[in-house]
Protein backbone atom coordinates (compact mmCIF):
# COMPACT_ATOMS: atom_id res chain seq x y z
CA UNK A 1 -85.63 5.25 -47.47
CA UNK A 2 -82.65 6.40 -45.85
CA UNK A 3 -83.00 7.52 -42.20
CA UNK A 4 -81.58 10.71 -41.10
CA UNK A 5 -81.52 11.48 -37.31
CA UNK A 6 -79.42 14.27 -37.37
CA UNK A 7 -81.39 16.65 -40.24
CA UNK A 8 -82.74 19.99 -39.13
CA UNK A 9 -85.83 21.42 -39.20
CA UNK A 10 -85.47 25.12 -40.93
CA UNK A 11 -87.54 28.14 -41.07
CA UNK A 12 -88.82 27.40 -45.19
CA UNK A 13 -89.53 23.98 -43.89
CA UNK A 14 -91.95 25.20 -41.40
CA UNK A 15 -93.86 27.45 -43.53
CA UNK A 16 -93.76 25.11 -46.38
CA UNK A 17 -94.10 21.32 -45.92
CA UNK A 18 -93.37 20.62 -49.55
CA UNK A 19 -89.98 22.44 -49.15
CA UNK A 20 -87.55 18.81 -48.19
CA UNK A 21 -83.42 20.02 -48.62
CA UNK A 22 -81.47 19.45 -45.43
CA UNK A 23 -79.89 22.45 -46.06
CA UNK A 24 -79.45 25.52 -44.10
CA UNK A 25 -80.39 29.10 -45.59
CA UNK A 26 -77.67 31.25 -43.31
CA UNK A 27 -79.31 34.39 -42.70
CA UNK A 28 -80.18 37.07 -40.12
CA UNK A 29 -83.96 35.89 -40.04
CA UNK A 30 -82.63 31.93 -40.11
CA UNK A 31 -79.66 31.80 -38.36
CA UNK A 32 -81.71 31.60 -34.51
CA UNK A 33 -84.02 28.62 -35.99
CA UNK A 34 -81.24 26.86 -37.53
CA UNK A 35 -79.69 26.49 -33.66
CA UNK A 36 -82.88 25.64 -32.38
CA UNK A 37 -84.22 23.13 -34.27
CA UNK A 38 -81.61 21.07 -34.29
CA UNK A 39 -83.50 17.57 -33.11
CA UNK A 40 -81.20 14.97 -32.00
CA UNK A 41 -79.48 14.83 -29.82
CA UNK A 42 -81.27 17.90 -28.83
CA UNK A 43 -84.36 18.84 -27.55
CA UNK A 44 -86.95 20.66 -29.49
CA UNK A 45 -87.99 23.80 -27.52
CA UNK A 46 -92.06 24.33 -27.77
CA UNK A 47 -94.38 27.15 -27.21
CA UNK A 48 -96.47 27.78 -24.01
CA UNK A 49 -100.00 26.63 -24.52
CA UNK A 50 -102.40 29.14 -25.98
CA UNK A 51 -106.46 28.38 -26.35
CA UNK A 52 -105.77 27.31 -29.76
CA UNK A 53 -103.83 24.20 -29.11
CA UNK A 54 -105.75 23.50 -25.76
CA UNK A 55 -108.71 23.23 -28.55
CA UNK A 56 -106.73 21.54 -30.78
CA UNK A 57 -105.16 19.31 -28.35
CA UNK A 58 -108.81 17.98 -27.35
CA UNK A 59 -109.63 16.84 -31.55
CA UNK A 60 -106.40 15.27 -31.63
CA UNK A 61 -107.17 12.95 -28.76
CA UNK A 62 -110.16 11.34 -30.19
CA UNK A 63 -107.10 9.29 -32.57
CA UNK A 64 -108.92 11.04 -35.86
CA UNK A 65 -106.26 12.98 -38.35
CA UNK A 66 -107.14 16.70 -38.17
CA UNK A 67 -107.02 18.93 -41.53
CA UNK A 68 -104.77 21.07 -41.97
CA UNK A 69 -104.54 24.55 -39.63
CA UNK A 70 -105.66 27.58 -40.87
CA UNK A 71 -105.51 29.61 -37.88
CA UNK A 72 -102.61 31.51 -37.90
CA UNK A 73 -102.34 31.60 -33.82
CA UNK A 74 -98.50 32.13 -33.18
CA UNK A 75 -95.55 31.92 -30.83
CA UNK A 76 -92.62 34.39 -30.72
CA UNK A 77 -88.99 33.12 -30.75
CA UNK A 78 -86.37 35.41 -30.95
CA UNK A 79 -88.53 38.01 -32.42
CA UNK A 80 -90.18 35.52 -35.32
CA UNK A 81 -93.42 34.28 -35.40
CA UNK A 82 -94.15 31.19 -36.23
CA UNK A 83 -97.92 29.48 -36.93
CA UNK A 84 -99.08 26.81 -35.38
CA UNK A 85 -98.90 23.53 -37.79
CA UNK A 86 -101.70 21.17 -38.01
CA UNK A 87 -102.37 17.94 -35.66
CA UNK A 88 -101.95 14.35 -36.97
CA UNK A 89 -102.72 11.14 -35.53
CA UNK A 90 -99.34 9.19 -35.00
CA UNK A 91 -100.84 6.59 -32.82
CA UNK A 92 -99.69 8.48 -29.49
CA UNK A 93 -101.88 8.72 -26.39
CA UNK A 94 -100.34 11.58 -24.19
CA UNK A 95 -102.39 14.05 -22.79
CA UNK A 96 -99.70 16.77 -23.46
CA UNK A 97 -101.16 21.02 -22.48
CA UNK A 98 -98.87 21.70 -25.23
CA UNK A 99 -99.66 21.44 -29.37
CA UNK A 100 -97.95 18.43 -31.32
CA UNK A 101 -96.68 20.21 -33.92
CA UNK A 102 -96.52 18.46 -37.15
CA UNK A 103 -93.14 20.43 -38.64
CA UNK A 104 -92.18 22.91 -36.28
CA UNK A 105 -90.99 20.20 -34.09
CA UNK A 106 -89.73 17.11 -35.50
CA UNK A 107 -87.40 14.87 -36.35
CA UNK A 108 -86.78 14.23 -40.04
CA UNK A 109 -86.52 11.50 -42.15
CA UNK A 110 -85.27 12.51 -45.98
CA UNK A 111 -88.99 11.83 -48.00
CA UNK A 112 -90.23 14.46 -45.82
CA UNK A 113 -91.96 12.37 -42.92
CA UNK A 114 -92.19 14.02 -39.75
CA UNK A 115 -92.39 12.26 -35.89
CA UNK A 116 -93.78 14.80 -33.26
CA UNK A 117 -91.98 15.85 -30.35
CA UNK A 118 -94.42 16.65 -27.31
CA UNK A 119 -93.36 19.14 -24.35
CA UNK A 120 -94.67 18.90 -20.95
CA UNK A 121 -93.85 22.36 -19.63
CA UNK A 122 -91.09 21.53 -17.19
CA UNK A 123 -87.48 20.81 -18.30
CA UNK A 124 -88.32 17.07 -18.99
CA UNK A 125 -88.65 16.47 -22.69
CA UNK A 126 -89.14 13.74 -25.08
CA UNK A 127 -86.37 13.04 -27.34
CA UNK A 128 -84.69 10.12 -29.81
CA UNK A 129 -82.49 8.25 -28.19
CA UNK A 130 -81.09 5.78 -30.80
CA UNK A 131 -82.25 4.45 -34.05
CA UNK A 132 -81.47 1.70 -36.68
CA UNK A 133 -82.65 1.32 -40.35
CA UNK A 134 -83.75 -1.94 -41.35
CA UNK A 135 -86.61 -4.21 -43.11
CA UNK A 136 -88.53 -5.70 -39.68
CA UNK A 137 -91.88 -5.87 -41.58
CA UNK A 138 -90.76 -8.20 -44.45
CA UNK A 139 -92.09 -6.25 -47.28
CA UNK A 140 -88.60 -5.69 -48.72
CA UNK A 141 -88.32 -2.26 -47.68
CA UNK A 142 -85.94 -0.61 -45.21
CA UNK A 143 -87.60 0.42 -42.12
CA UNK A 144 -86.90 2.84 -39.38
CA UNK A 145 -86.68 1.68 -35.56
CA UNK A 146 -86.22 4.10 -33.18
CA UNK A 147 -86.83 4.86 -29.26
CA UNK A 148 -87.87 7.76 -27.78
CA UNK A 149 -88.17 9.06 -24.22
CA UNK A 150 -88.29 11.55 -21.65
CA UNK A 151 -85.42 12.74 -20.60
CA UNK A 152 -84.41 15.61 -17.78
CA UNK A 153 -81.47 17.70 -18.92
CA UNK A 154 -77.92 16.44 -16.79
CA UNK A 155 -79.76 13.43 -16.37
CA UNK A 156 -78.97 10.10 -18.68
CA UNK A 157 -82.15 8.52 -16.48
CA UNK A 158 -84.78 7.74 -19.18
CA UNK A 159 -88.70 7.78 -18.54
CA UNK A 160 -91.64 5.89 -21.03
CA UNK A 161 -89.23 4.97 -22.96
CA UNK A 162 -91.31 3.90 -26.28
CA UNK A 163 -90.26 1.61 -29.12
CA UNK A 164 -91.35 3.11 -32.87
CA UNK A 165 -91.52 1.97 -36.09
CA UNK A 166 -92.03 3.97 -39.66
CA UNK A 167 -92.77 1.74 -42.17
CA UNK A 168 -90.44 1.95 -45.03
CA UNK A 169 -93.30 1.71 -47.71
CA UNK A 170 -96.46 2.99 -46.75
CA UNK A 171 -94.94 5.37 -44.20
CA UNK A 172 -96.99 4.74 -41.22
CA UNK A 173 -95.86 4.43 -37.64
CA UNK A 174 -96.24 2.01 -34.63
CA UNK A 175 -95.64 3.01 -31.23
CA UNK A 176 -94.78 -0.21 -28.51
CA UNK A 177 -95.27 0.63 -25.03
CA UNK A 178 -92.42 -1.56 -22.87
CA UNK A 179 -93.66 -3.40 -20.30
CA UNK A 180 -90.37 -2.02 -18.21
CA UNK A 181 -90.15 1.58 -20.07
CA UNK A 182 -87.32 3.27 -17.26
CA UNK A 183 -83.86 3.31 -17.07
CA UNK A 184 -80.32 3.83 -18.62
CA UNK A 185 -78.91 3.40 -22.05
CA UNK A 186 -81.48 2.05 -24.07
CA UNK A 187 -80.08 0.31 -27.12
CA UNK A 188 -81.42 -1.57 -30.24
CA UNK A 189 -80.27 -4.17 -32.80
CA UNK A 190 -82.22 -5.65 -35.57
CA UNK A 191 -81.15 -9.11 -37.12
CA UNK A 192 -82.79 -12.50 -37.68
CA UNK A 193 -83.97 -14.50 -35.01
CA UNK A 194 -86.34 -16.76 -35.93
CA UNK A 195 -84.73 -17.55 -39.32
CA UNK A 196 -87.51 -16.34 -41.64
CA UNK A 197 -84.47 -13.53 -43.16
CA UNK A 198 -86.67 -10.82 -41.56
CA UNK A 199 -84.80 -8.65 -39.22
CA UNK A 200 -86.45 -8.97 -35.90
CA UNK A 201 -85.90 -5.90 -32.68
CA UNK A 202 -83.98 -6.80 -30.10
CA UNK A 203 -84.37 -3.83 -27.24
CA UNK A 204 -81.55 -3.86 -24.08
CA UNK A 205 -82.26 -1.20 -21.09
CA UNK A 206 -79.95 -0.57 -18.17
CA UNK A 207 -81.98 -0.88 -15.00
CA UNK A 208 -79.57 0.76 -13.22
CA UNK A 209 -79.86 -1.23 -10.04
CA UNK A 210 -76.20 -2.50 -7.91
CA UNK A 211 -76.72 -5.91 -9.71
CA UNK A 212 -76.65 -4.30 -13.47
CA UNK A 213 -79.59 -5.80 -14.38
CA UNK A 214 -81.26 -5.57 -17.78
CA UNK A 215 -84.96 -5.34 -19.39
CA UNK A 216 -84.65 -7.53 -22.58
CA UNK A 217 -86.89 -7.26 -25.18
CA UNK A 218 -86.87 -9.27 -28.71
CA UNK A 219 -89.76 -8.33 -31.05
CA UNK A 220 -90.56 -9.90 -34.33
CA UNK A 221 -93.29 -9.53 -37.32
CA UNK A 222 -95.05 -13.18 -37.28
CA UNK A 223 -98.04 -13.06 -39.79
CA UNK A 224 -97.78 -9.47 -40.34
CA UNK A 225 -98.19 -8.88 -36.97
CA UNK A 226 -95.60 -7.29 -34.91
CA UNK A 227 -95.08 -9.60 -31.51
CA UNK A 228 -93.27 -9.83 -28.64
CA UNK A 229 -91.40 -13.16 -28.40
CA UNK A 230 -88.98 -12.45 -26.02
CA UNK A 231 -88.90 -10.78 -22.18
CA UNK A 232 -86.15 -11.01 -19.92
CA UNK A 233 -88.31 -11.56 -17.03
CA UNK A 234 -89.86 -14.64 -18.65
CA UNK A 235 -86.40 -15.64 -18.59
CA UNK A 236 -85.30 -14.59 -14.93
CA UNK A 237 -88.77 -16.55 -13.82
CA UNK A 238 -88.09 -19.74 -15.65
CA UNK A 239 -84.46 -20.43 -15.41
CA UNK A 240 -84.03 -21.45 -11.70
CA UNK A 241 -80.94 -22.25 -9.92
CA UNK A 242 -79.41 -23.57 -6.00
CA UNK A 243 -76.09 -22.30 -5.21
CA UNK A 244 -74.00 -23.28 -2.12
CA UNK A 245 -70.87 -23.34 -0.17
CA UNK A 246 -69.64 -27.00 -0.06
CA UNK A 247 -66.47 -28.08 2.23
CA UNK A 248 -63.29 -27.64 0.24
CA UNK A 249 -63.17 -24.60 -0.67
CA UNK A 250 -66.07 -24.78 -3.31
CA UNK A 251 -69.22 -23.50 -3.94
CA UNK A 252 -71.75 -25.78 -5.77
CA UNK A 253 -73.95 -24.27 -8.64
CA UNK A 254 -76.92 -26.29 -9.82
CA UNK A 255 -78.69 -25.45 -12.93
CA UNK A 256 -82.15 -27.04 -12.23
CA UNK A 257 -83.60 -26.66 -15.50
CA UNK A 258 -80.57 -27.85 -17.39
CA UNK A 259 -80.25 -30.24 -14.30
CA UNK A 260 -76.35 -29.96 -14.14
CA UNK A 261 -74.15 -29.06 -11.48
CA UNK A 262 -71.25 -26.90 -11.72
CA UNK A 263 -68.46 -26.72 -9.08
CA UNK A 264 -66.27 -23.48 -8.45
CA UNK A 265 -62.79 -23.57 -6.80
CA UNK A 266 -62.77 -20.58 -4.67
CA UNK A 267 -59.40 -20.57 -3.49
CA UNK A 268 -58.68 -17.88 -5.95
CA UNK A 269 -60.56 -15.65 -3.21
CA UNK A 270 -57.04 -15.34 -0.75
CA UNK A 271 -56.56 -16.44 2.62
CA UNK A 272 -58.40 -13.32 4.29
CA UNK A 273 -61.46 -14.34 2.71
CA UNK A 274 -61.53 -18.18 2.90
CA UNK A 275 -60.74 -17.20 6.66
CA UNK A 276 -63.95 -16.23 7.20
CA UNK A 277 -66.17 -18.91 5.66
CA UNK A 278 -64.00 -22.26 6.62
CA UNK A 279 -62.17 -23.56 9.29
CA UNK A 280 -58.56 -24.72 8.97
CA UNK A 281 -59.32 -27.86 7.97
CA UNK A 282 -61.32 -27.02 4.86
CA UNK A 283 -64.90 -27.62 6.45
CA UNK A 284 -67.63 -24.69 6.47
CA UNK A 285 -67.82 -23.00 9.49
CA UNK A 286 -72.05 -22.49 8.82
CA UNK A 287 -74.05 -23.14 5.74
CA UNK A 288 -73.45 -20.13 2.91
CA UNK A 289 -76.24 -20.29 0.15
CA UNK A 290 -75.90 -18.03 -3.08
CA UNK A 291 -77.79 -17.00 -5.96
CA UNK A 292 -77.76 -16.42 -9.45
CA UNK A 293 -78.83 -12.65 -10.41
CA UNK A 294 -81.25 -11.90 -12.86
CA UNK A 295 -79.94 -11.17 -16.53
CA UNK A 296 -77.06 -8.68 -16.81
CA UNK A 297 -76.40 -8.96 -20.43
CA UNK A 298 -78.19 -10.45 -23.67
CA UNK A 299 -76.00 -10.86 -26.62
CA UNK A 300 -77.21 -12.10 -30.53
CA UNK A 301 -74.65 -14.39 -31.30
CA UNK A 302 -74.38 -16.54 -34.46
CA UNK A 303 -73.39 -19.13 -33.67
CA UNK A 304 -74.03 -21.41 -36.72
CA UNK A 305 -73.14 -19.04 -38.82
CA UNK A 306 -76.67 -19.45 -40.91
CA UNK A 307 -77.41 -16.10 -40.70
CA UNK A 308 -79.55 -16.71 -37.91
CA UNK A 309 -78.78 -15.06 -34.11
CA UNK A 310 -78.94 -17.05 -30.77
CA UNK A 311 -79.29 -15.37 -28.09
CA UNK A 312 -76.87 -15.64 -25.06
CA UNK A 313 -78.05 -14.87 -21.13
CA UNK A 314 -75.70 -13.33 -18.86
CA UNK A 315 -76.02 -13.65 -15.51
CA UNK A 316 -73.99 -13.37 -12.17
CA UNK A 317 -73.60 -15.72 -9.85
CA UNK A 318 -73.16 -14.16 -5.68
CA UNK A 319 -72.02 -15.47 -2.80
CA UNK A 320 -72.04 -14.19 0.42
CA UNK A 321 -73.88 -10.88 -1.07
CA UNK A 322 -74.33 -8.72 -4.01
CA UNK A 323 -70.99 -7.93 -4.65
CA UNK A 324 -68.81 -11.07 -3.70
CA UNK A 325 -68.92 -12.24 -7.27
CA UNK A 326 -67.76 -15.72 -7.67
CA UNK A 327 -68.65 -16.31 -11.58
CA UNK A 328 -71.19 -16.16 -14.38
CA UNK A 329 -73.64 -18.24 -15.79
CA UNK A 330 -73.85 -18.12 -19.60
CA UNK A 331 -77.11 -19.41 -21.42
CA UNK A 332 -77.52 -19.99 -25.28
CA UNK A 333 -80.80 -20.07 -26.81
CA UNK A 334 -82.48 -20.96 -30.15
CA UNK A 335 -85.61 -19.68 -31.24
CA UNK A 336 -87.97 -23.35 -31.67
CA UNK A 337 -90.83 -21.57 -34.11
CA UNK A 338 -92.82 -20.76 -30.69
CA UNK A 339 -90.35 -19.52 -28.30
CA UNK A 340 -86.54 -19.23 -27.30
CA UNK A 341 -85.64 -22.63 -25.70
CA UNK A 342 -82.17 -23.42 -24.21
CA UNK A 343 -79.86 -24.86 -26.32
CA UNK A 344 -76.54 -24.90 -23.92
CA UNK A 345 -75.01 -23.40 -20.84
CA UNK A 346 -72.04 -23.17 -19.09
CA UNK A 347 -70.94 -21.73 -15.81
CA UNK A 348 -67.88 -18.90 -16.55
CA UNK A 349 -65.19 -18.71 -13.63
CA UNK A 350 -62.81 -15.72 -12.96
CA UNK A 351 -59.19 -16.22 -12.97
CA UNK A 352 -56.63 -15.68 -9.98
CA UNK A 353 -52.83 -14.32 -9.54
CA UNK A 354 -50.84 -16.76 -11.10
C-alpha cells in the first residue's frame, strides 16, 4: 500500500466514495474545492455545527460504526453544497461540536482509506505532521505511521500530539496517546530494534525548553501487541551522574551507573573565565557542582552493522549554569529482549583555539 500524504480530496470524491483517482477535474464548479481540500500540509476547513452533527456527534461517541448518512443536511462553500458524510469509529475519543467527516475531510491514502480531520471552532486545527511507510506489525505488509496534532496557524507549537497506525492489510487504525504529547518538531523513524527484522517506532519531540530537551519514545509490536519499550524519562531517572569543579583547572564527571569518572580540562574556557572560578595558583576559590541535563538527542545507530539499531543518548553536561556548556555525555544502548540496557559511554569534550 503506498502512502500518499499529499493527495487531494475532490468534489467527485466527496459525493462518491467509490470514485479513488488523485486527479483533479479543473472546472468552474471544482476549481474552489480543489484549493481547499488540499490536506497536508494544510488544514482542512470544516463546517459550523448544525443539529445534525450535534446528533450525530453523540452516536459516534459510544465507539459503535454508524451507517451510512442519508440526511442530506449541508454546508455552503463558495456557493456549493456539500452533504454531510457518514460517522465511523477510528478509535478517537474527542468530544469535537463539529461532524468527523468521513471524505469531506481527510487525508488520503491511494486504496481509498480515509483518516478524519476534527475542527474545534477556533483557528487551532488538527493536522499530519509527518509520516513514514513501513511493516511495524510483522505481517509482511507495509504500514503507515503517522502523527497528528493540533496546531495554531504561525505557530510550529504542537498540542496532543497522537501517534497512528493503518494497518497495511486489514486497514484498521491505532491511535497512541504520548505520555508527553506537546512541543516542537515531532519526528519519526521506523527500523529494527530489538532484532526480530520488524521495524519498530521510534518518536523524537522538541520540548522546547533553554536546555533542548527531548521526549523519546521507541515503540515495538511484541506478541502482536504494540508496546512501549522505550521513554526518555525512564532514561533521565535512571542514569545518574556527580559533576564537580576539582583544583586544576578541571571539572570531574562521574557516571554512577557506569561507575567511571571522566575528567575535563577546562582551560579551553580563557583566562576571563578561569578568573572567576580559581585563584592564581590553580585552587578553587569555592566548591562549583554541575549537572548532566536530561536527554537532548536520541540517535538509532548501527553499530554492528546486523541490521539491528542501538540507540545513542545525548546529553549535556553544565557547569556553573544552563548555558556554560563544558561537554556531552554520549550513551549507547542495546535492546537485552526486556529492555534497552547500556552497552558503552563516553564523555564528548569541545575543542579550543589552537
Amino acid at each position: 500500500m503506498m502512502f500518499n500524504y499529499y493527495g487531494t480530496i475532490m468534489p467527485r470524491q466527496m459525493h462518491d466514495p467509490s470514485y479513488s483517482t488523485y486527479q483533479s477535474e479543473p472546472n468552474a464548479d471544482t476549481a474552489a474545492f480543489d484549493a481547499a481540500y488540499l490536506v497536508m500540509p494544510r488544514v482542512v476547513p470544516y463546517p459550523a455545527p448544525s443539529s445534525y452533527a450535534k446528533e450525530t456527534a453523540k452516536k459516534a461517541s459510544n465507539y459503535e460504526p454508524q451507517p451510512a448518512a442519508t440526511n442530506t443536511s449541508s454546508w455552503l462553500h463558495n456557493g456549493h453544497s456539500v452533504p454531510y458524510p457518514s460517522y465511523v469509529n477510528y478509535g478517537y475519543n474527542y468530544n469535537y461540536t463539529h461532524p468527523w467527516p468521513s471524505s469531506a475531510a481527510a487525508f488520503g491514502f491511494n486504496d481509498g482509506s480515509r483518516v478524519p480531520y476534527p475542527s474545534y471552532g477556533n483557528n487551532m486545527r488538527r493536522a499530519v505532521i509527518t509520516a513514514k511507510e513501513g511493516d511495524v506489525s510483522g505481517d509482511g505488509y507495509p504500514d503507515n505511521v503517522f502523527i497528528t496534532a493540533d496546531q495554531t496557524p504561525d505557530s510550529p507549537y504542537l498540542q496532543n500530539i497522537t501517534l497512528n497506525i493503518q494497518n497495511g492489510k486489514t486497514a484498521q487504525y491505532q491511535s497512541v496517546a504520548l505520555k508527553e504529547n506537546s512541543g516542537y518538531n515531532p519526528t519519526l523513524f521506523l527500523g529494527d530494534f530489538t532484532g526480530n527484522r520488524v521495524n519498530d517506532i521510534l518518536v523524537t519531540i522538541d520540548s522546547g525548553g533553554s536546555g533542548g530537551m527531548i521526549y523519546a519514545y521507541v515503540f515495538s509490536d511484541l506478541n502482536g501487541r504494540l508496546m512501549q519499550i522505550f521513554d526518555s524519562d525512564d532514561f533521565n531517572a535512571q542514569y545518574q551522574y556527580d559533576v564537580r569543579y576539582v583544583n586544576n583547572y578541571k571539572a570531574q564527571v562521574l557516571s554512577l551507573n557506569f561507575r567511571q569518572k571522566y575528567v575535563i580540562d577546562l582551560q579551553y574556557k580563557g583566562k576571563e573565565y578561569l578568573s572567576e572560578v580559581y585563584n592564581p595558583n590553580g585552587t578553587l576559590k569555592q566548591p562549583v557542582v554541575g549537572w548532566v541535563s536530561p536527554v537532548s538527542g536520541l540517535y538509532p545507530i548501527d553499530f554492528d552493522r546486523n541490521g539491528t539499531f542501538e540507540l545513542q543518548a545525548v546529553q549535556s553536561i553544565s557547569g556553573r549554569y544552563n548555558a556554560d556548556g563544558i561537554g556531552y555525555m554520549q550513551t549507547a544502548m542495546k535492546w537485552n529482549g526486556r529492555a534497552f540496557t547500556g552497552d558503552r559511554q563516553n564523555a564528548v569534550i569541545f575543542g579550543g583555539d589552537m
